[in-house]
C-alpha atoms as a PDB file:
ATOM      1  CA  UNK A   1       0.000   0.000   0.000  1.00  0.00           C
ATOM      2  CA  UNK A   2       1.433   2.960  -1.323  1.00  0.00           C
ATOM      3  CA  UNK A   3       0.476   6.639  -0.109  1.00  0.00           C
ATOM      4  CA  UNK A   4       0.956   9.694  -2.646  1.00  0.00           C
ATOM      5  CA  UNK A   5       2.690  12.794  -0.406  1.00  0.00           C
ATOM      6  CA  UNK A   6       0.017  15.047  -2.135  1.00  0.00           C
ATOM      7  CA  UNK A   7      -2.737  12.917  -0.813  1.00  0.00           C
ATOM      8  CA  UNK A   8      -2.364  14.080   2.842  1.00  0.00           C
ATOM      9  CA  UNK A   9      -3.657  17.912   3.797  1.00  0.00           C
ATOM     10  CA  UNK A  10      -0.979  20.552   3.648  1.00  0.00           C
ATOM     11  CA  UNK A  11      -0.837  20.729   7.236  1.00  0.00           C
ATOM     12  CA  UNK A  12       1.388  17.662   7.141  1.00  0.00           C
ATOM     13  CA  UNK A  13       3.557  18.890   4.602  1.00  0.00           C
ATOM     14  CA  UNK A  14       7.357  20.027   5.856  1.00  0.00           C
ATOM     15  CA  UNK A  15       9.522  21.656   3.880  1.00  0.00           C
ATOM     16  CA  UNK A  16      13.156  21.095   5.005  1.00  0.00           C
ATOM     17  CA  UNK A  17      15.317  22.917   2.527  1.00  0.00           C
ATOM     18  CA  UNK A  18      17.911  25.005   3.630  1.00  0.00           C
ATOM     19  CA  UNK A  19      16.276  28.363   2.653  1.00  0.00           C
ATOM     20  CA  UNK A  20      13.091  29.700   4.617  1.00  0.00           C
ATOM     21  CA  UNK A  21      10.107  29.869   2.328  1.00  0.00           C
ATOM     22  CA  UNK A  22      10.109  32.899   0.525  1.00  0.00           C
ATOM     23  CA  UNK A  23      13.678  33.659   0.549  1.00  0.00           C
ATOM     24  CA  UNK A  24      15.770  33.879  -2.259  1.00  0.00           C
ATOM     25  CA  UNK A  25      19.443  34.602  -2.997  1.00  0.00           C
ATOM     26  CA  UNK A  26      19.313  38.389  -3.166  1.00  0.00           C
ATOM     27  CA  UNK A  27      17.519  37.942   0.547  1.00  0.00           C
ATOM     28  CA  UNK A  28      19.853  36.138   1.787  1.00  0.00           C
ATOM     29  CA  UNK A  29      23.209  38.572   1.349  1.00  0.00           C
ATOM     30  CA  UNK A  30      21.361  41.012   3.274  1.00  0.00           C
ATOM     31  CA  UNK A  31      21.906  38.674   6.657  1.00  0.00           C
ATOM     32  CA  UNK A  32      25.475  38.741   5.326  1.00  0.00           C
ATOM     33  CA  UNK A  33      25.719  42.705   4.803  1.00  0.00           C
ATOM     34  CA  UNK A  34      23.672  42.917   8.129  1.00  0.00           C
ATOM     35  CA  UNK A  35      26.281  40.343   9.874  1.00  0.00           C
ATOM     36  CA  UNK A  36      29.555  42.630   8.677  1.00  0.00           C
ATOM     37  CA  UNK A  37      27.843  45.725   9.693  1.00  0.00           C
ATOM     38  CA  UNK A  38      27.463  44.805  13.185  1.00  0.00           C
ATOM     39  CA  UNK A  39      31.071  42.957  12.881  1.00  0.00           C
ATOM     40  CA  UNK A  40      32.289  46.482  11.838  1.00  0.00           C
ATOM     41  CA  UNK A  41      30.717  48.295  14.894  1.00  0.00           C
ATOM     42  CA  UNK A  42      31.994  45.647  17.086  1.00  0.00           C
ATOM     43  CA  UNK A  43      35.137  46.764  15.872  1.00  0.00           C
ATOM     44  CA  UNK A  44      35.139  50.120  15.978  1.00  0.00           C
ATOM     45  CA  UNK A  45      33.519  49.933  19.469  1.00  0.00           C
ATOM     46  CA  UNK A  46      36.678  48.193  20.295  1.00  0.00           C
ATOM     47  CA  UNK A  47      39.051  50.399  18.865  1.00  0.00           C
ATOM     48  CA  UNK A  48      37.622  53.618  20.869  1.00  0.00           C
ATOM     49  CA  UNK A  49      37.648  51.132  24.225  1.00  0.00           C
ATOM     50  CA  UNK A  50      41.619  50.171  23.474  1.00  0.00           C
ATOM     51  CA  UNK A  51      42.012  54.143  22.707  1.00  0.00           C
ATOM     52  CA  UNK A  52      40.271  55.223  25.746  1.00  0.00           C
ATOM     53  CA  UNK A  53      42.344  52.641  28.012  1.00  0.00           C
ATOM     54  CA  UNK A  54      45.849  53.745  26.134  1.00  0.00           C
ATOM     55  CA  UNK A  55      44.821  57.196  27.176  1.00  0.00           C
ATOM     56  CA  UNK A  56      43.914  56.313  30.720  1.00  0.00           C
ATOM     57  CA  UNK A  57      46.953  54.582  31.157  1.00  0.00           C
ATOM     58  CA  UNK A  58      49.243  57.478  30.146  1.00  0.00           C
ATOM     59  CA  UNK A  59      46.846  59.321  32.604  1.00  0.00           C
ATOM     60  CA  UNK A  60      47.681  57.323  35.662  1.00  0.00           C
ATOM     61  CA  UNK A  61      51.510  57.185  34.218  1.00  0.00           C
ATOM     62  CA  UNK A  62      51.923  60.792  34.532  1.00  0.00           C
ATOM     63  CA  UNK A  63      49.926  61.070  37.998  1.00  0.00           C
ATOM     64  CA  UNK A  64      52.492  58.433  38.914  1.00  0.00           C
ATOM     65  CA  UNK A  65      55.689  59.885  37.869  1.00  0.00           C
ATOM     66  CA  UNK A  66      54.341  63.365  39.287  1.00  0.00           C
ATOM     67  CA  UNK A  67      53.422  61.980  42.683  1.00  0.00           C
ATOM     68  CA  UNK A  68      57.283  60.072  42.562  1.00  0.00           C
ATOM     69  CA  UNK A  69      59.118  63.741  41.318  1.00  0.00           C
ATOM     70  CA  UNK A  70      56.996  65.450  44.656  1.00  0.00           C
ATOM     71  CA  UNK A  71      58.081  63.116  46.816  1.00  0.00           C
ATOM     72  CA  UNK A  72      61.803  62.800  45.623  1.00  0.00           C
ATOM     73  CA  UNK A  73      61.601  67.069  46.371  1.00  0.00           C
ATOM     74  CA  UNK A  74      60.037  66.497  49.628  1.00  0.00           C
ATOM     75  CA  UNK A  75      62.995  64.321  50.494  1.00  0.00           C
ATOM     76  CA  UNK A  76      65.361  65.630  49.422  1.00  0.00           C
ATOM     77  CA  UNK A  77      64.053  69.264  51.010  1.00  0.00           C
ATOM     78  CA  UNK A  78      63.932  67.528  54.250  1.00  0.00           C
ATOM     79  CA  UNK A  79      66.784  64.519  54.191  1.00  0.00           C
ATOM     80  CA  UNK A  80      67.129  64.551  57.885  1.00  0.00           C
ATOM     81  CA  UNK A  81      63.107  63.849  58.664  1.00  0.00           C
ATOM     82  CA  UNK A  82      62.924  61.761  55.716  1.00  0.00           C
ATOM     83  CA  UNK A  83      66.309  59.587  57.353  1.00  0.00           C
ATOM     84  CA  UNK A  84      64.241  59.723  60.814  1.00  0.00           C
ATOM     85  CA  UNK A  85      61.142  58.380  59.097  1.00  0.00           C
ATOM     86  CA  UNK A  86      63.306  55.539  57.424  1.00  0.00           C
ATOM     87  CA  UNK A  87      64.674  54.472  61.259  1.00  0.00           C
ATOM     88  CA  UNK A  88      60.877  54.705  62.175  1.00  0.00           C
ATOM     89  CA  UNK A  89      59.745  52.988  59.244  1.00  0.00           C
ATOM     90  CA  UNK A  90      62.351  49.926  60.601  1.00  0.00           C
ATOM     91  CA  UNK A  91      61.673  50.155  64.283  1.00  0.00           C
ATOM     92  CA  UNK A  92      58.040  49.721  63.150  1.00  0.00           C
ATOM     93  CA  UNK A  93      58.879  46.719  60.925  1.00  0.00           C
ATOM     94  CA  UNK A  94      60.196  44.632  64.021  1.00  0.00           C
ATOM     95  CA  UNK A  95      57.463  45.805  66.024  1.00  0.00           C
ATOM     96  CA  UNK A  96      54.652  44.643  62.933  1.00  0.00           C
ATOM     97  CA  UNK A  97      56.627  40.721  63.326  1.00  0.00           C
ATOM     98  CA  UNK A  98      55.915  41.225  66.318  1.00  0.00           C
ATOM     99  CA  UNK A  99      52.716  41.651  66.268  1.00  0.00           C
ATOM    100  CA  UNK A 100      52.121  39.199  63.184  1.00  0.00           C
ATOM    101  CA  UNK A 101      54.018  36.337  65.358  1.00  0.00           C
ATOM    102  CA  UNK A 102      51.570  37.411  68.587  1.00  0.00           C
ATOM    103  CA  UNK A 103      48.613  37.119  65.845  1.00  0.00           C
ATOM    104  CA  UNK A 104      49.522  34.060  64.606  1.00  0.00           C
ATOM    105  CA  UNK A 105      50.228  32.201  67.695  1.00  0.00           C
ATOM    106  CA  UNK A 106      46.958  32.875  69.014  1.00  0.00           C
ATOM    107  CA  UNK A 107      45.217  31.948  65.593  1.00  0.00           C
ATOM    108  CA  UNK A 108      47.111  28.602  66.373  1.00  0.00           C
ATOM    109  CA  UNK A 109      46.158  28.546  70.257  1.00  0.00           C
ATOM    110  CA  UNK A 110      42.033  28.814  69.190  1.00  0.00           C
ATOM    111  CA  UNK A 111      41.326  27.392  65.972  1.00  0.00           C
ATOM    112  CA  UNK A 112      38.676  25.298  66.896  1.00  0.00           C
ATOM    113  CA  UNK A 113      37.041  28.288  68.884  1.00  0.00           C
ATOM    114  CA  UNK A 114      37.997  30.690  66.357  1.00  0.00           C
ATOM    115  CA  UNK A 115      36.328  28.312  62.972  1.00  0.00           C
ATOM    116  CA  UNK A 116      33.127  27.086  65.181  1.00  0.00           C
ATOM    117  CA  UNK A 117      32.087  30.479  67.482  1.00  0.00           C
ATOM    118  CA  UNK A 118      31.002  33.735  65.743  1.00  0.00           C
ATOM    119  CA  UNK A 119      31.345  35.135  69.468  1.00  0.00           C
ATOM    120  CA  UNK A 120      35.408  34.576  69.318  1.00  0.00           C
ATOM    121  CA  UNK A 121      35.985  35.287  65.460  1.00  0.00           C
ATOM    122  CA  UNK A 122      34.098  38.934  66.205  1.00  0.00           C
ATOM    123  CA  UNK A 123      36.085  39.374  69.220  1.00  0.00           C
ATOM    124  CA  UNK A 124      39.538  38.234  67.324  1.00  0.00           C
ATOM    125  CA  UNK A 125      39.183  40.768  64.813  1.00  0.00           C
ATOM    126  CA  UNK A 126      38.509  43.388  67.228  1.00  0.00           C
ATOM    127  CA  UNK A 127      41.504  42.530  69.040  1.00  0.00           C
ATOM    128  CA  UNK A 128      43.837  42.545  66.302  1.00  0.00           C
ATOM    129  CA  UNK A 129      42.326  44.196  62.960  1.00  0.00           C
ATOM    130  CA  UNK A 130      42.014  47.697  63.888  1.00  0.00           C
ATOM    131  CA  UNK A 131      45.913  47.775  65.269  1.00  0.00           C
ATOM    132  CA  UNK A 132      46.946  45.572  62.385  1.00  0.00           C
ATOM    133  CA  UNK A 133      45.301  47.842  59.695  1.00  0.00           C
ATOM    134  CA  UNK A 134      46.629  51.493  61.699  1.00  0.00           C
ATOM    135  CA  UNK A 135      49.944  49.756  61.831  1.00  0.00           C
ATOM    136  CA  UNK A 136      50.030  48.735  58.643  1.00  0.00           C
ATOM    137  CA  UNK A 137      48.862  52.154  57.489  1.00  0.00           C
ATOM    138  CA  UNK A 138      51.716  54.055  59.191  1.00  0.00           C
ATOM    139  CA  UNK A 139      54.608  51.849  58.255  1.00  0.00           C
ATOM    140  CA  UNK A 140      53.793  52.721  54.434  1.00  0.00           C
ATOM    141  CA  UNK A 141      53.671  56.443  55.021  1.00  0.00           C
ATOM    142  CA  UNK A 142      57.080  55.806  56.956  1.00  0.00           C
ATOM    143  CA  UNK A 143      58.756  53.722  54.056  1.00  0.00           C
ATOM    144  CA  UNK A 144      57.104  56.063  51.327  1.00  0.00           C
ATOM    145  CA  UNK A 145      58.365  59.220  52.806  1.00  0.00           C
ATOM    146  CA  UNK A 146      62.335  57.480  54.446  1.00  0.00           C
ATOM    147  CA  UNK A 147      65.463  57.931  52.600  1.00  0.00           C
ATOM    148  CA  UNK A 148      66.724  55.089  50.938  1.00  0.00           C
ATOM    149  CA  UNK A 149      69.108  53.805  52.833  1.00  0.00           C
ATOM    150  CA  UNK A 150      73.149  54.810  52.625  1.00  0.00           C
ATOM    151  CA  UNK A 151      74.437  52.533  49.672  1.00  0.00           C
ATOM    152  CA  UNK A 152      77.688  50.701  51.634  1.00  0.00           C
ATOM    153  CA  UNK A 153      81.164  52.366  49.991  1.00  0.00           C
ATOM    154  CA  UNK A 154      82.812  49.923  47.643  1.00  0.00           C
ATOM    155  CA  UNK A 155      86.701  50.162  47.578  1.00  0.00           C
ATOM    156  CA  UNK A 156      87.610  51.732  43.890  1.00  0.00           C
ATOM    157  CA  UNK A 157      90.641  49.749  41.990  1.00  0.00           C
END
């Protein structure tokens, strides 16, 4: 028993060519226009966003190299605070190992209270985050604004 295709309604009929109906060639190369047009705003989108980052980062280069020639003057306008601030800035060091070694010894002395009690975490970072972020703050104002230390003299030949 053999069934003619055109004996069944058109609802059942499926057309699986490549093309949608009603498209022909001409049709089709607008997709392909409409494809490189957005290809070519992609692009040029990109090229302002590389443009606009090549020009921020000479931005922040400059601020940079400003902030580095003002602080070379303020040093060298004021070598004997800037030498203080550099025995500071060491003093400080040992006393921030310090600290770190006291912080991480009791870290080690209450982990179990420390990972299973909100009570002793809370009270933990109270202790020892406000000192630890002041101290930290300080000993880079120190080492930003100290003399480089006194290069050691090298016998000349």
């Amino acid at each position: 028993m053999h069934h003619d295709p055109n004996d069944f309604p058109s609802m059942f009929s499926i057309d699986v060519s490549a093309e949608p109906p009603g498209t022909s060639a001409n049709e089709g190369n607008d997709g392909s226009e409409t494809t490189v047009a957005l290809l070519r705003q992609l692009v040029e989108g990109q090229e302002q966003q590389n443009k606009l980052l090549q020009e921020l980062s000479e931005q922040m280069s400059q601020t940079q190299k400003q902030r580095a020639a003002e602080l070379g003057q303020w040093k060298e306008a004021n070598p004997e605070l800037s030498q203080y601030c550099r025995y500071a800035a060491e003093t400080l060091s040992r006393v921030q190992t310090q600290f770190l070694e006291k912080l991480t010894e009791e870290i080690s002395d209450n982990e179990d209270a420390l990972m299973d009690g909100e009570f002793m975490l809370s009270d933990f970072v109270d202790r020892f985050g406000p000192r630890l972020a002041h101290l930290n703050g300080v000993l880079q104002v120190l080492s930003q604004l100290s003399s480089q230390p006194a290069r050691p003299n090298t016998p000349q030949s």
